[in-house]
C-alpha atoms as a PDB file:
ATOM      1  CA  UNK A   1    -241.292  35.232 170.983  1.00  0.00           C
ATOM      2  CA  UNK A   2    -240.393  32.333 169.542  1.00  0.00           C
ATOM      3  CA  UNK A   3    -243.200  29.579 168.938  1.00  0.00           C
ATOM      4  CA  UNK A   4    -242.634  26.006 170.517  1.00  0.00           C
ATOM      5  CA  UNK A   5    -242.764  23.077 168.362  1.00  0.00           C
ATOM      6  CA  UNK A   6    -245.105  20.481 168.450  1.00  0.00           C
ATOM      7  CA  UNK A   7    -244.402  17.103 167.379  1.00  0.00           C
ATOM      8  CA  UNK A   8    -247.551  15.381 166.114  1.00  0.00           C
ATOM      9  CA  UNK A   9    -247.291  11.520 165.687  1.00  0.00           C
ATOM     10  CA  UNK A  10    -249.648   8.423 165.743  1.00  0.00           C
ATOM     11  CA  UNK A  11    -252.481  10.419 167.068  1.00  0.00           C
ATOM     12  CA  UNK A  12    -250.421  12.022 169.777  1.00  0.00           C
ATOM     13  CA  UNK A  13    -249.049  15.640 170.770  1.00  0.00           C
ATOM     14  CA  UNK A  14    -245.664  15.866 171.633  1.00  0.00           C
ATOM     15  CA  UNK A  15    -243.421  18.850 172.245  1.00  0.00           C
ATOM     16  CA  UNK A  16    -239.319  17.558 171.568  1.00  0.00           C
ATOM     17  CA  UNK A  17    -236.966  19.932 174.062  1.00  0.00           C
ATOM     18  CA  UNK A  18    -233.395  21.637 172.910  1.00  0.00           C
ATOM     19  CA  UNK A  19    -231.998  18.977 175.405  1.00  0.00           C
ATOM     20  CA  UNK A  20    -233.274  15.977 173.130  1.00  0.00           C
ATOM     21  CA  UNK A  21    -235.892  15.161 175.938  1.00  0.00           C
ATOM     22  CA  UNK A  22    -239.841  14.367 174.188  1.00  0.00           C
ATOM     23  CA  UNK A  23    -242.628  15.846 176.508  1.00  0.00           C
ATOM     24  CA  UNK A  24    -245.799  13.973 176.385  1.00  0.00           C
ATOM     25  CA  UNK A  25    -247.999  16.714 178.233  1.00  0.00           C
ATOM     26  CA  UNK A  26    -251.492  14.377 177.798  1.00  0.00           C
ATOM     27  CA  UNK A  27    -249.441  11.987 179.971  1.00  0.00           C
ATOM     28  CA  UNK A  28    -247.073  14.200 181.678  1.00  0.00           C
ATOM     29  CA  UNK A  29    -244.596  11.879 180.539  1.00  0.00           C
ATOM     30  CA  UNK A  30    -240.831  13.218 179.552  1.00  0.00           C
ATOM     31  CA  UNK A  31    -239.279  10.547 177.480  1.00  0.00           C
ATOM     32  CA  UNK A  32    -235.172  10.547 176.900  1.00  0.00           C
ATOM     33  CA  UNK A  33    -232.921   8.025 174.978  1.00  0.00           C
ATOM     34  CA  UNK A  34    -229.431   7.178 175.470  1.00  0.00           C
ATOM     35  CA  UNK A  35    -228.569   8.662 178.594  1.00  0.00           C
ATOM     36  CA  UNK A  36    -225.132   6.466 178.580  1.00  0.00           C
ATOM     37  CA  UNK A  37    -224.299   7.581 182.419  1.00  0.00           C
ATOM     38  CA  UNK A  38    -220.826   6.322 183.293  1.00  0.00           C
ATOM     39  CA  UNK A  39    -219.676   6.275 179.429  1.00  0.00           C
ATOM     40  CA  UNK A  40    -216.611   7.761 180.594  1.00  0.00           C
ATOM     41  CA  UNK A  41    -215.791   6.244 183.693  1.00  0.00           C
ATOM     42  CA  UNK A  42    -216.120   2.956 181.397  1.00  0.00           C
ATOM     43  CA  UNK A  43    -213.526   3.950 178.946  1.00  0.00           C
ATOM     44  CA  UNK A  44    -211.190   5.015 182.109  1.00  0.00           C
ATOM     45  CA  UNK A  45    -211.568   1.499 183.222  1.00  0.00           C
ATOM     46  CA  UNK A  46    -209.707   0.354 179.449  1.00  0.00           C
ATOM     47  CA  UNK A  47    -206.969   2.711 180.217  1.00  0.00           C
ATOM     48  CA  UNK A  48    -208.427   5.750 178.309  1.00  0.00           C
ATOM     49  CA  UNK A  49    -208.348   8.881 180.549  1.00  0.00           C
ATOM     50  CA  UNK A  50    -210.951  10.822 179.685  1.00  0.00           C
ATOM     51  CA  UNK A  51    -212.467  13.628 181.927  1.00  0.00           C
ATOM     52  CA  UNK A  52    -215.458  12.132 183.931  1.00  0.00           C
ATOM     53  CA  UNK A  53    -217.831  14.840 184.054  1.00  0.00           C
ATOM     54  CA  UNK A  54    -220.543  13.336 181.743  1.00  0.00           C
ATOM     55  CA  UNK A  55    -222.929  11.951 184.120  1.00  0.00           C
ATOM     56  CA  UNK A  56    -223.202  14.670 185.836  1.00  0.00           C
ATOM     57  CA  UNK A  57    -223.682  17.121 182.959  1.00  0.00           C
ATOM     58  CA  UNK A  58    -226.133  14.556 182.195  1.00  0.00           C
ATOM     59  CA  UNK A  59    -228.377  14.709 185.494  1.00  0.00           C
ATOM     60  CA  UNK A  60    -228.171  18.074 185.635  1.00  0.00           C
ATOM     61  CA  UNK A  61    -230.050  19.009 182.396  1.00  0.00           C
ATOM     62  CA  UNK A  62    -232.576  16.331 183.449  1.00  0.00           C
ATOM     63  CA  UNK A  63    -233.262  17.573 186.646  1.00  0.00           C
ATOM     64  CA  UNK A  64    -233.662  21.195 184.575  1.00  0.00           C
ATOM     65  CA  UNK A  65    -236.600  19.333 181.853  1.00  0.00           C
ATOM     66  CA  UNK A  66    -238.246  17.686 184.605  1.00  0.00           C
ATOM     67  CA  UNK A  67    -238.785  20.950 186.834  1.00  0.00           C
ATOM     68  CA  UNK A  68    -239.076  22.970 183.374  1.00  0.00           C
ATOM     69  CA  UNK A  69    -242.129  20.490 182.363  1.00  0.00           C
ATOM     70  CA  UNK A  70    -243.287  19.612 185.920  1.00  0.00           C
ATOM     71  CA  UNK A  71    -243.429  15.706 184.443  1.00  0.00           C
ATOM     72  CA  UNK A  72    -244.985  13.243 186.964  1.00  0.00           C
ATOM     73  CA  UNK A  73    -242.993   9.983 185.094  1.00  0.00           C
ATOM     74  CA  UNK A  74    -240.120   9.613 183.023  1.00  0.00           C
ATOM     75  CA  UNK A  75    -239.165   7.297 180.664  1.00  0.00           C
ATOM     76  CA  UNK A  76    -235.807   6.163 179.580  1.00  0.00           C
ATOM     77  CA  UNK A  77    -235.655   4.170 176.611  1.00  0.00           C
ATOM     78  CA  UNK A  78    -233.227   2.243 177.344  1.00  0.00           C
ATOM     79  CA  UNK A  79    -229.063   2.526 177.211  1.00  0.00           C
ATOM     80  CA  UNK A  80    -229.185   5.034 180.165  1.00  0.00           C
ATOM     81  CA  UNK A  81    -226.209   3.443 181.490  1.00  0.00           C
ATOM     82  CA  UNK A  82    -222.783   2.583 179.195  1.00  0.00           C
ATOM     83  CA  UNK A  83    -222.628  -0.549 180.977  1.00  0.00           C
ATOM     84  CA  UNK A  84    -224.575  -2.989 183.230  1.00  0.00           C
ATOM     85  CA  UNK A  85    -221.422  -1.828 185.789  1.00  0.00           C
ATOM     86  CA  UNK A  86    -221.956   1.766 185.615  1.00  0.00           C
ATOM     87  CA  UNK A  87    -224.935   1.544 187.963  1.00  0.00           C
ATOM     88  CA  UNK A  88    -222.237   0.526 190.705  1.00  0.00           C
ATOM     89  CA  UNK A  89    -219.747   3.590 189.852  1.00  0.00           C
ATOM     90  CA  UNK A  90    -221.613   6.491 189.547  1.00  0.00           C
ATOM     91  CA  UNK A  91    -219.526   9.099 192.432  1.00  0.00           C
ATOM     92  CA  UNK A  92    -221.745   9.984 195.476  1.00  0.00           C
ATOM     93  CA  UNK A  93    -222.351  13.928 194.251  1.00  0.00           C
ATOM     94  CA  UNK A  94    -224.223  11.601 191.080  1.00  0.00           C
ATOM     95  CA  UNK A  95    -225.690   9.630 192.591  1.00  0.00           C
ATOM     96  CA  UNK A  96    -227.466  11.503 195.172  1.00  0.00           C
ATOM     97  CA  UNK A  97    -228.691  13.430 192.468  1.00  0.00           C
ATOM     98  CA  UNK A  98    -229.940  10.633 190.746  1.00  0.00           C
ATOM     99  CA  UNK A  99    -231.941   9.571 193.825  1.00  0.00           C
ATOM    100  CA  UNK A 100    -233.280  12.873 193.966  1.00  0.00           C
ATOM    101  CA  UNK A 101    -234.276  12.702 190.640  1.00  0.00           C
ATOM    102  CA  UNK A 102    -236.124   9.297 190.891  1.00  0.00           C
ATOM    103  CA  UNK A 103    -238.049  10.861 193.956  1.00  0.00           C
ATOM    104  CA  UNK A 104    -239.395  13.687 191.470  1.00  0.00           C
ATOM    105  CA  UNK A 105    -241.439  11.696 189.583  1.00  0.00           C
ATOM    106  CA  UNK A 106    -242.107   8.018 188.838  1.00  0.00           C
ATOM    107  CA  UNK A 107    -239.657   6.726 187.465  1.00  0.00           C
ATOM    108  CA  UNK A 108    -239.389   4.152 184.313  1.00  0.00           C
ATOM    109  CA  UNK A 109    -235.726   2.543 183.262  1.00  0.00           C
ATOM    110  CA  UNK A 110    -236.218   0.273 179.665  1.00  0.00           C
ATOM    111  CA  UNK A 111    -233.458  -2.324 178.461  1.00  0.00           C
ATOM    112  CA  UNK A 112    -231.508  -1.407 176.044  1.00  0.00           C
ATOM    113  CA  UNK A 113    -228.391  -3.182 174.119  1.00  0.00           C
ATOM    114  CA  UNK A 114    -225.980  -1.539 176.934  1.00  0.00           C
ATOM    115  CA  UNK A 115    -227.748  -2.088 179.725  1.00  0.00           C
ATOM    116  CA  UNK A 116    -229.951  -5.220 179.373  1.00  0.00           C
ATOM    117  CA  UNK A 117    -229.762  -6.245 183.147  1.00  0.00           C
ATOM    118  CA  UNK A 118    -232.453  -4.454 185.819  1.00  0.00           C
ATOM    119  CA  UNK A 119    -230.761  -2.817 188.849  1.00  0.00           C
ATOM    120  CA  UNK A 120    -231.844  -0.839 191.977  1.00  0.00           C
ATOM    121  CA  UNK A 121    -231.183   2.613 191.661  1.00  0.00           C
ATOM    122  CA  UNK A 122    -234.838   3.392 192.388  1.00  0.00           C
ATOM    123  CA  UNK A 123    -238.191   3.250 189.698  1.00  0.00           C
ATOM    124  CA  UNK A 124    -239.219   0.180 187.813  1.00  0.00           C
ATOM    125  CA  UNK A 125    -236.669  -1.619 184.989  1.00  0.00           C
ATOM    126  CA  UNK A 126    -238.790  -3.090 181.829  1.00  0.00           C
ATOM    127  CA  UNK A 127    -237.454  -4.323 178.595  1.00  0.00           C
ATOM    128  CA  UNK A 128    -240.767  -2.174 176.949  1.00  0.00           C
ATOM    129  CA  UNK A 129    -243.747  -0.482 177.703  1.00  0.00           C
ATOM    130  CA  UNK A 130    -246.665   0.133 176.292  1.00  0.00           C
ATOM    131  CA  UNK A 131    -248.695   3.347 177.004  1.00  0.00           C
ATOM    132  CA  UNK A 132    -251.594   5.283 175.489  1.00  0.00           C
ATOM    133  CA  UNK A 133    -251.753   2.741 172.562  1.00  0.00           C
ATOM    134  CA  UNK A 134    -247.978   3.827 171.734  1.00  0.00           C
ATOM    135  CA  UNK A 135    -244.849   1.048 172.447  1.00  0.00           C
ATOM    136  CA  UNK A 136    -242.209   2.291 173.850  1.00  0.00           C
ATOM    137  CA  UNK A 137    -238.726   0.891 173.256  1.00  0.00           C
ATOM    138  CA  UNK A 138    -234.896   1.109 173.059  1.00  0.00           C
ATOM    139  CA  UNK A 139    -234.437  -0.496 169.659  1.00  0.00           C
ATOM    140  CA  UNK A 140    -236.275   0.506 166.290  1.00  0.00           C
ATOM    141  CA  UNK A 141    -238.420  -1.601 164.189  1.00  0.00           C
ATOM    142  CA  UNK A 142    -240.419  -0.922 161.127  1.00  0.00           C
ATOM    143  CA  UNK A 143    -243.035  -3.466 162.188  1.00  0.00           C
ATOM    144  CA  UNK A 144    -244.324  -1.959 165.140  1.00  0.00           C
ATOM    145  CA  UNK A 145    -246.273   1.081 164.148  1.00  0.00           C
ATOM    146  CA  UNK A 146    -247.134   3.383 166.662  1.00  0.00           C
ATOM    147  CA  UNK A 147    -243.246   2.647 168.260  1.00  0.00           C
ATOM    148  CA  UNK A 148    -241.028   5.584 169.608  1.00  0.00           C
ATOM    149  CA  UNK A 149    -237.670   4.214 170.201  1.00  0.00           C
ATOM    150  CA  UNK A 150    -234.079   5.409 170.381  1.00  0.00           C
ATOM    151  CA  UNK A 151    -230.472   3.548 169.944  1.00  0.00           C
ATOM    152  CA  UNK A 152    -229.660   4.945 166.495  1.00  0.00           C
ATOM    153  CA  UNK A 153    -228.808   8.558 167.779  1.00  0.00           C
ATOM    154  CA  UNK A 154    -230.068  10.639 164.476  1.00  0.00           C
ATOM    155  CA  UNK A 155    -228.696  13.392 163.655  1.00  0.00           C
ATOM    156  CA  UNK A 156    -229.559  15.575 160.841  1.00  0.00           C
ATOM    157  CA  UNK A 157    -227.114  17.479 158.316  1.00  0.00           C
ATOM    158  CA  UNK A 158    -227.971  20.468 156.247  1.00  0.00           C
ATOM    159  CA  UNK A 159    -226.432  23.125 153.836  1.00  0.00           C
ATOM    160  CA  UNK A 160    -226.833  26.639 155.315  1.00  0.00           C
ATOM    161  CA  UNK A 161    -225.320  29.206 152.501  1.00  0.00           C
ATOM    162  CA  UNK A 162    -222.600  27.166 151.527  1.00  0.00           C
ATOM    163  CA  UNK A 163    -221.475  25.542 155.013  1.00  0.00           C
ATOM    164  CA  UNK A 164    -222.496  22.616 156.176  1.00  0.00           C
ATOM    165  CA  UNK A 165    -224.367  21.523 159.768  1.00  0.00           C
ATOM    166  CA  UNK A 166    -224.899  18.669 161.733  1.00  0.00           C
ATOM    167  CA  UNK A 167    -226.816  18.414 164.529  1.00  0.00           C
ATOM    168  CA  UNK A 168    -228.686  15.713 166.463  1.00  0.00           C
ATOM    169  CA  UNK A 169    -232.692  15.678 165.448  1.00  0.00           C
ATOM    170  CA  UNK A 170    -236.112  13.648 166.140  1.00  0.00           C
ATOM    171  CA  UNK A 171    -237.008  11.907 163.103  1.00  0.00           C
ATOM    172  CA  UNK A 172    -240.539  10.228 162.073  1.00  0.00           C
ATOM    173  CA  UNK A 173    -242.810   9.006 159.771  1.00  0.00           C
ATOM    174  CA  UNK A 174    -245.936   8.775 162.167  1.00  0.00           C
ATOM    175  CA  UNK A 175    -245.263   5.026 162.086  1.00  0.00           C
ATOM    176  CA  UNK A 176    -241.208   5.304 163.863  1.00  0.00           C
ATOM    177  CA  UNK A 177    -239.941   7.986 166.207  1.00  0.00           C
ATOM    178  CA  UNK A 178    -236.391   8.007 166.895  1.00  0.00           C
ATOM    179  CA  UNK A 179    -235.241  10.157 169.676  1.00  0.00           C
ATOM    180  CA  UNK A 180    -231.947  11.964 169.904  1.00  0.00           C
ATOM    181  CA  UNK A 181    -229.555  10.631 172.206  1.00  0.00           C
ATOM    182  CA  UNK A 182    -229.585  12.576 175.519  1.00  0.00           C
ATOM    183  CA  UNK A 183    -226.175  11.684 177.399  1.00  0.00           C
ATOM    184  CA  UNK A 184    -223.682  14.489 177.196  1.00  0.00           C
ATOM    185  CA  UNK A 185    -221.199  12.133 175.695  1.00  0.00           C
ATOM    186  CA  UNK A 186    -222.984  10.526 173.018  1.00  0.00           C
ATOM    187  CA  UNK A 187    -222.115  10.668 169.209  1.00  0.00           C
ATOM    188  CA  UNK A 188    -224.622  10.703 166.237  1.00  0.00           C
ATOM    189  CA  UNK A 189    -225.146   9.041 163.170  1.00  0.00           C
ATOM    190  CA  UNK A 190    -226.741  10.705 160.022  1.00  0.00           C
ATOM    191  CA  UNK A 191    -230.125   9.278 158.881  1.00  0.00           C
ATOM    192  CA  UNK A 192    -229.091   9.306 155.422  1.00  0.00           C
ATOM    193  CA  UNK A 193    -226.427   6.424 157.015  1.00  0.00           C
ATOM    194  CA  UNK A 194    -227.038   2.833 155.830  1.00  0.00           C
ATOM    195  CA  UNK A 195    -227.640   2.269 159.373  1.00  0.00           C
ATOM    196  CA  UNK A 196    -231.644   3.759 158.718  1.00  0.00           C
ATOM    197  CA  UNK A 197    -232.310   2.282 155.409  1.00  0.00           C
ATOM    198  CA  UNK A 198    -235.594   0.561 155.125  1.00  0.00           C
ATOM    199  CA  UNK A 199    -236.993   2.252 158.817  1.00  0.00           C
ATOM    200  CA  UNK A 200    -238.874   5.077 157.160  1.00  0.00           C
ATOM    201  CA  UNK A 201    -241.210   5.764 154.714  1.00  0.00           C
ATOM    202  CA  UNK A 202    -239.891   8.879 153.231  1.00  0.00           C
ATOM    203  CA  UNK A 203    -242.834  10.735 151.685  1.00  0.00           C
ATOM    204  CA  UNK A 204    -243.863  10.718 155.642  1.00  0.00           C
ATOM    205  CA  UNK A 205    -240.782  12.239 157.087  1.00  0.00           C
ATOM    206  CA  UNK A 206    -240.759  14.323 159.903  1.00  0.00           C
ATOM    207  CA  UNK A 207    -237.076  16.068 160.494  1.00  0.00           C
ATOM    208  CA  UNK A 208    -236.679  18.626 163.678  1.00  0.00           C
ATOM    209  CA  UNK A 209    -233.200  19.756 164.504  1.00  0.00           C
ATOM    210  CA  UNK A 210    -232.056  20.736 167.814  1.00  0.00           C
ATOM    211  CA  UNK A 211    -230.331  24.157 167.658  1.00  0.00           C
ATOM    212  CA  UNK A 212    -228.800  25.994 170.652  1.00  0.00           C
ATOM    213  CA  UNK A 213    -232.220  27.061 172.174  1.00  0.00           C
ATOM    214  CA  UNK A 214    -234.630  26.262 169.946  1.00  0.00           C
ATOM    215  CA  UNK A 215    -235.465  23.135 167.134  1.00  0.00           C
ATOM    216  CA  UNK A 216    -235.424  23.576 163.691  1.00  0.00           C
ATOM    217  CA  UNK A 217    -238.153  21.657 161.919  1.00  0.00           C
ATOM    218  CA  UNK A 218    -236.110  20.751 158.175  1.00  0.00           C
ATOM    219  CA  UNK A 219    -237.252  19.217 154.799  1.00  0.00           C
ATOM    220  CA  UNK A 220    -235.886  15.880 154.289  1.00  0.00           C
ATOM    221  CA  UNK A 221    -235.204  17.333 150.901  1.00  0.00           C
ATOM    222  CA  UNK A 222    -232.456  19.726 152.432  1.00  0.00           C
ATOM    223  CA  UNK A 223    -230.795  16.254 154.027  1.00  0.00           C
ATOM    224  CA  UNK A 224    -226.974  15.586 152.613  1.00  0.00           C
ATOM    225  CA  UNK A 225    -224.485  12.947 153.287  1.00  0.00           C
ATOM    226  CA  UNK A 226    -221.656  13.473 155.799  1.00  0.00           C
END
C-alpha cells in the first residue's frame, strides 16, 4: 500500500491530494486554488466554442475531497471563478451542486486577480485570511513568510529515461507554498519560468508532483526547462 504524503511547512502538517486540493487535518481545512468555474462559458461569450463541461468536472472532484477528507471549511484562494460574471452563469445542474457543496462545510471564497468582487453564492468572500499563524492568499509574495498562496499554477517537469514529463506540483520553501491550480481547465506554468524567479529560496525547495493517483515528491535538481 502505497504511503500518503505529508507536506510539512511553517510548523504545519499538510497532506496535498492527486486532485491539487491541500488538507489541513489540525484544522480540518481543505484548501484549493484556481478553481476558474465558468472559464469556458467565458470564452463562449468571445465567440470561442468550446465544450462547457468544466465547472462541472470541477464540482464534482470537490464534492469527492470534501467527503474523502470529511473537511468542516474550505478555502479557496482566490480565482475560483474566470470572471466576476461567471457567478451569474453557472447552469442550474452547477449550481445546485455548488449550493450543496457550500452546505457541507463552511465555506471561505478569497479575491483573487479574476474575481476581485464578493458575490452571494453562499460562505463568506475575503480578499485574505489569516489562520493558525499561516496567511492565506491568492497572490504570492516573498515577504510574507508563513504565506500559502496560488495564481502561478506550478507545474513541475522531469526527465524519466529519456522522455520528458510535466505535470502540475505543490512547490515550497517553508517560507511560500504555491498550490496547483484545481479547475479542470486550467493551464500550468513551469517553476523554472521567469514568472517564479526571486519567490524561492532554492536550497529549501520542496517539489511534489501530482501523478494519476498518487504525488511524486521530486528533487529540484531533476527540474528542466520546457
Amino acid at each position: 500500500m502505497l504511503e500518503t504524503p505529508i507536506l510539512r511547512f511553517a510548523g504545519h502538517t499538510f497532506e496535498p491530494l492527486p486532485s491539487g486540493a491541500l488538507f489541513w487535518h489540525a484544522q480540518q481545512t481543505l484548501l484549493v486554488a484556481d478553481l476558474h468555474l465558468e472559464k469556458m462559458s467565458s470564452f463562449a461569450a468571445r465567440g470561442q466554442m468550446l465544450p462547457p463541461y468544466d465547472s462541472g468536472m470541477t464540482l464534482r472532484r470537490l464534492e469527492g475531497d470534501l467527503r474523502r477528507t470529511g473537511a468542516q471549511r474550505l478555502i479557496a484562494l482566490g480565482d475560483s471563478f474566470h470572471r466576476d460574471s461567471g457567478t451569474t452563469t453557472l447552469p442550474p445542474a452547477d449550481r445546485a451542486r455548488l449550493d450543496n457543496l457550500t452546505a457541507m462545510a463552511e465555506w471561505i471564497w478569497l479575491s483573487g486577480n479574476h474575481d476581485p468582487a464578493p458575490h452571494a453564492l453562499g460562505g463568506q468572500c475575503l480578499p485574505q485570511l489569516q489562520l493558525a499563524g499561516l496567511t492565506l492568499a491568492h497572490e504570492p509574495r516573498r515577504d510574507a513568510p508563513g504565506l500559502v498562496a496560488g495564481h502561478l499554477h506550478p507545474a513541475a517537469q522531469i526527465l524519466v529515461n529519456g522522455r520528458s514529463t510535466r505535470r502540475p506540483c505543490f512547490v515550497h520553501d517553508n517560507r511560500l507554498m504555491i498550490l496547483p491550480a484545481y479547475g479542470a481547465s486550467t493551464g500550468s506554468i513551469n517553476i523554472l519560468s521567469p514568472a517564479f524567479v526571486g519567490l524561492f529560496h532554492w536550497p529549501s525547495l520542496e517539489v511534489t508532483m501530482l501523478g494519476k493517483d498518487r504525488l511524486y515528491p521530486v528533487s529540484p535538481r531533476r527540474l528542466v526547462q520546457g
